[in-house]
N, C-alpha and C. Protein backbone atom coordinates (compact mmCIF):
# COMPACT_ATOMS: atom_id res chain seq x y z
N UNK A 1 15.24 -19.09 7.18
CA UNK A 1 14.54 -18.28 6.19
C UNK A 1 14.79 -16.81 6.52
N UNK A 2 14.67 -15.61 4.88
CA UNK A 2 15.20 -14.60 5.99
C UNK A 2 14.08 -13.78 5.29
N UNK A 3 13.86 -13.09 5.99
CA UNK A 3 12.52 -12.11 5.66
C UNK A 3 13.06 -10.60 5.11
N UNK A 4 12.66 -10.55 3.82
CA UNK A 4 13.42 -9.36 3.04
C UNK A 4 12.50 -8.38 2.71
N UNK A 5 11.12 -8.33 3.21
CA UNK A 5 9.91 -7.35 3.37
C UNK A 5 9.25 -8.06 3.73
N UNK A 6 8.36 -7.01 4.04
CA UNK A 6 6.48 -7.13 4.99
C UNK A 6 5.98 -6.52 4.31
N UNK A 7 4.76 -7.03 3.56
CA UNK A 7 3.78 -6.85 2.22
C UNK A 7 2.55 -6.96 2.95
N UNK A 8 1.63 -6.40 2.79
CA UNK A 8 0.53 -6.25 3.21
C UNK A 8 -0.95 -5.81 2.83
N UNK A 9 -1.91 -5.69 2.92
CA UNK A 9 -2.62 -5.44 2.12
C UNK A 9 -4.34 -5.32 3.03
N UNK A 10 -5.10 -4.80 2.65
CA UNK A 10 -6.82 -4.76 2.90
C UNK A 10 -6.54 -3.03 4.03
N UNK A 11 -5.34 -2.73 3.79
CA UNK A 11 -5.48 -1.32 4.62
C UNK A 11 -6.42 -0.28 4.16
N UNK A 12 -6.90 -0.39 2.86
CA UNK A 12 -7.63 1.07 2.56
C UNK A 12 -6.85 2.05 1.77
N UNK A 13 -5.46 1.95 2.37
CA UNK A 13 -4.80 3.24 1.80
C UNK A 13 -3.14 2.68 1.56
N UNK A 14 -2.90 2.76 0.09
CA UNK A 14 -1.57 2.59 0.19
C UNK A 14 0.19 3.35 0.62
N UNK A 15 0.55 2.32 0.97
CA UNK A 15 1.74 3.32 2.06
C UNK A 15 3.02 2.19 1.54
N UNK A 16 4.04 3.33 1.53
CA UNK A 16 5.68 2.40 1.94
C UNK A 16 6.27 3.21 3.21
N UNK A 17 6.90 2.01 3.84
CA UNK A 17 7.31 2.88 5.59
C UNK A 17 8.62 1.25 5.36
N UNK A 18 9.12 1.55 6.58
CA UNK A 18 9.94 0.19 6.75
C UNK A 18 9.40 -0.25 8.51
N UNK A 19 9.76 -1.48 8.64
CA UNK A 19 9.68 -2.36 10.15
C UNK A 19 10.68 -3.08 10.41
N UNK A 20 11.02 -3.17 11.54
CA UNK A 20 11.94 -3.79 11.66
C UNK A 20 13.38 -3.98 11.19
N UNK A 21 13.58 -2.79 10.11
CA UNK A 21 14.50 -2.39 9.07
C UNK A 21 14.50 -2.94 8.03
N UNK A 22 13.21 -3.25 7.63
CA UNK A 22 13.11 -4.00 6.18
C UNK A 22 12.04 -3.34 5.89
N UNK A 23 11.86 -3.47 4.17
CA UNK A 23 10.89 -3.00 4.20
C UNK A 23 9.53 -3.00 4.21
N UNK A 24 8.44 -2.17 4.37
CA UNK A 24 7.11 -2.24 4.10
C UNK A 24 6.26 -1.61 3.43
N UNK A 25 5.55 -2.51 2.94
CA UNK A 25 4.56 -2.10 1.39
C UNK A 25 3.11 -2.25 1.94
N UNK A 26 2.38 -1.11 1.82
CA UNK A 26 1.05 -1.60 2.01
C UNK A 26 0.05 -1.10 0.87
N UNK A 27 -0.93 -2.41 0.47
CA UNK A 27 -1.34 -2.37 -1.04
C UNK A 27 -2.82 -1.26 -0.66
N UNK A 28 -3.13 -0.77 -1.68
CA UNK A 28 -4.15 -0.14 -1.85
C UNK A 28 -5.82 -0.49 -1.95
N UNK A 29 -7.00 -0.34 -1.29
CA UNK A 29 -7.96 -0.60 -0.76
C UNK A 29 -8.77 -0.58 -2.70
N UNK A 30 -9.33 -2.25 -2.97
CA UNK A 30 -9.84 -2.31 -3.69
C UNK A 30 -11.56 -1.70 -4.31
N UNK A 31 -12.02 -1.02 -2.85
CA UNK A 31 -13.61 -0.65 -2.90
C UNK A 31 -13.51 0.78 -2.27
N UNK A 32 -12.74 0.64 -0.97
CA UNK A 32 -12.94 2.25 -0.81
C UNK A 32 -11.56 2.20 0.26
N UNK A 33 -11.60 3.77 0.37
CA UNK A 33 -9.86 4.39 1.15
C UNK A 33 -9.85 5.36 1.69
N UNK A 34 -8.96 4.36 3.25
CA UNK A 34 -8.98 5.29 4.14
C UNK A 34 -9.16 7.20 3.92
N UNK A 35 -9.24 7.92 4.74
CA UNK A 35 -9.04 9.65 4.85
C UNK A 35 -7.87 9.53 6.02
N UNK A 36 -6.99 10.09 5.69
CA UNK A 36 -5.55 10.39 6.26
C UNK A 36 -6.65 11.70 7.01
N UNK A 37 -5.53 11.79 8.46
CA UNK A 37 -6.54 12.74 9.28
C UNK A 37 -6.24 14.32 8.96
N UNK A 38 -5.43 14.72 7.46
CA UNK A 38 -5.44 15.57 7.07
C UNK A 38 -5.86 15.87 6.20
N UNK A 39 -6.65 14.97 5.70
CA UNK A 39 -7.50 15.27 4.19
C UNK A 39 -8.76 15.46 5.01
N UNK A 40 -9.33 16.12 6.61
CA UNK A 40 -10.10 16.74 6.45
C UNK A 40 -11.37 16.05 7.31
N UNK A 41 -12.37 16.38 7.75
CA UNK A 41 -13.90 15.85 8.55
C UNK A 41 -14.01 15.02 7.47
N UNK A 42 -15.45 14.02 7.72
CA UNK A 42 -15.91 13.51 6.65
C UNK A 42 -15.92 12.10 7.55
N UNK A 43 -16.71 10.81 6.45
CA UNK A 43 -16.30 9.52 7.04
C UNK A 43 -15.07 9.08 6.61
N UNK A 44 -15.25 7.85 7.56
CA UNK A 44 -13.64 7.60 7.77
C UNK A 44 -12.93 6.66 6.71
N UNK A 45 -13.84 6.48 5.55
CA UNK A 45 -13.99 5.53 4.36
C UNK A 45 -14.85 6.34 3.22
N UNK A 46 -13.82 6.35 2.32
CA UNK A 46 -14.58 7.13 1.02
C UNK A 46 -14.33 5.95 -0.02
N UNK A 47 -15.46 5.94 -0.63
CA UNK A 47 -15.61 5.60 -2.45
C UNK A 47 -15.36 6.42 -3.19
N UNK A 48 -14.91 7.24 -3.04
CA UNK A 48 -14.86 8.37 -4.25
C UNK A 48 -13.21 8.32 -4.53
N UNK A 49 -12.49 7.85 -4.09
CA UNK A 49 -11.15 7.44 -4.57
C UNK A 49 -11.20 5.82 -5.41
N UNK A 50 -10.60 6.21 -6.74
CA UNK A 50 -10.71 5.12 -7.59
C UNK A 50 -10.01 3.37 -7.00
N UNK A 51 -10.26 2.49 -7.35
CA UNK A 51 -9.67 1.24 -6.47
C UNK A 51 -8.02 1.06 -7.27
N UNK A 52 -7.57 0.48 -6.21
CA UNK A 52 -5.56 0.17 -6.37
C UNK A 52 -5.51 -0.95 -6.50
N UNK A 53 -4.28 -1.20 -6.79
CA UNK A 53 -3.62 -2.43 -6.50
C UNK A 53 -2.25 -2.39 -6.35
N UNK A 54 -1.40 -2.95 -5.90
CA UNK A 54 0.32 -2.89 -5.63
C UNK A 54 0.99 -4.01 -6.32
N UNK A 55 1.99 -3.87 -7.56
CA UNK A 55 2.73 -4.98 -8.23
C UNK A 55 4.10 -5.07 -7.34
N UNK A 56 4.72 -5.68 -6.58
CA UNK A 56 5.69 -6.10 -6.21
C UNK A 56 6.67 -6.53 -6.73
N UNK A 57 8.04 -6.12 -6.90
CA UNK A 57 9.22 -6.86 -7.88
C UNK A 57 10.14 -6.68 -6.89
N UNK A 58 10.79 -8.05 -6.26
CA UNK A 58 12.10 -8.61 -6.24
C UNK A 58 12.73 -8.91 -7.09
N UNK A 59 13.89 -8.63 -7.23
CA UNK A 59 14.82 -8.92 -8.43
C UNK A 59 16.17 -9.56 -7.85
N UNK A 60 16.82 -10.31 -8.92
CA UNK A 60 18.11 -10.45 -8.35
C UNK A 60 19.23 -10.42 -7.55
N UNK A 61 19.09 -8.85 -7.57
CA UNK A 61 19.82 -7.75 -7.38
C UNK A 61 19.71 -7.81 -5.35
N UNK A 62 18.65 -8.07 -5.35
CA UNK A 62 17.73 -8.27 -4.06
C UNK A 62 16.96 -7.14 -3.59
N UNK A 63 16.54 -6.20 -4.69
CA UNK A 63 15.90 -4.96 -4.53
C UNK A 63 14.64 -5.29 -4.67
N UNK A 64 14.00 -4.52 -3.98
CA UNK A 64 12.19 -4.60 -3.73
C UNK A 64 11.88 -3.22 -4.59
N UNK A 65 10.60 -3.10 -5.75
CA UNK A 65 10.34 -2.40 -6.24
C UNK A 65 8.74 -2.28 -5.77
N UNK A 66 8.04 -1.58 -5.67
CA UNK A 66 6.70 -1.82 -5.53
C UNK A 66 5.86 -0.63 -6.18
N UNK A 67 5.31 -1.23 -7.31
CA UNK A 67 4.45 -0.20 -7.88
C UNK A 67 3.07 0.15 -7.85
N UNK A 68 2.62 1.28 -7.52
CA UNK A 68 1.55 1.19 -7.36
C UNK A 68 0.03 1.54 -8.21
N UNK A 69 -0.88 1.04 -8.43
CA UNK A 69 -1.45 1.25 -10.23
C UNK A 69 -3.12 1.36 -9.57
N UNK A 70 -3.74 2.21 -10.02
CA UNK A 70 -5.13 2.91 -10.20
C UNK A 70 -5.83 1.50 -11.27
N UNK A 71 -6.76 0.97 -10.51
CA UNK A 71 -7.19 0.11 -11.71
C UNK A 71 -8.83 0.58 -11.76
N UNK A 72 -9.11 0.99 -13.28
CA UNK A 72 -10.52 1.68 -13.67
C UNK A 72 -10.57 0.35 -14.65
């Protein structure tokens, strides 16, 4: 089997980075999200950022698309 990304998800905050030289997707926190340690004091979990979600597309081609969508 060959592993063509690392998908992930319940982080709080969505991110693309790669591991291992593939890539990585991390989905967006459905209730509340992380504070990156440059957005500032405060707690370390805000509600005041609207909730995400991440659509994932493999295609053919063998390209990874990953979109990421604000759901109100």
């Amino acid at each position: 089997m060959l592993v063509v990304a690392v998908l992930t998800g319940h982080f709080h905050t969505a991110a693309a980075s790669t591991f291992a030289g593939r890539p990585l997707r991390i989905a967006p926190g459905v209730v509340s999200t992380l504070r990156m340690p440059w957005e500032g004091e405060g707690p370390l979990a805000t509600q005041t950022q609207p909730p995400g979600v991440a659509f994932h597309v493999y295609d053919d081609a063998g390209l990874l698309t990953t979109h990421y969508r604000v759901v109100v």
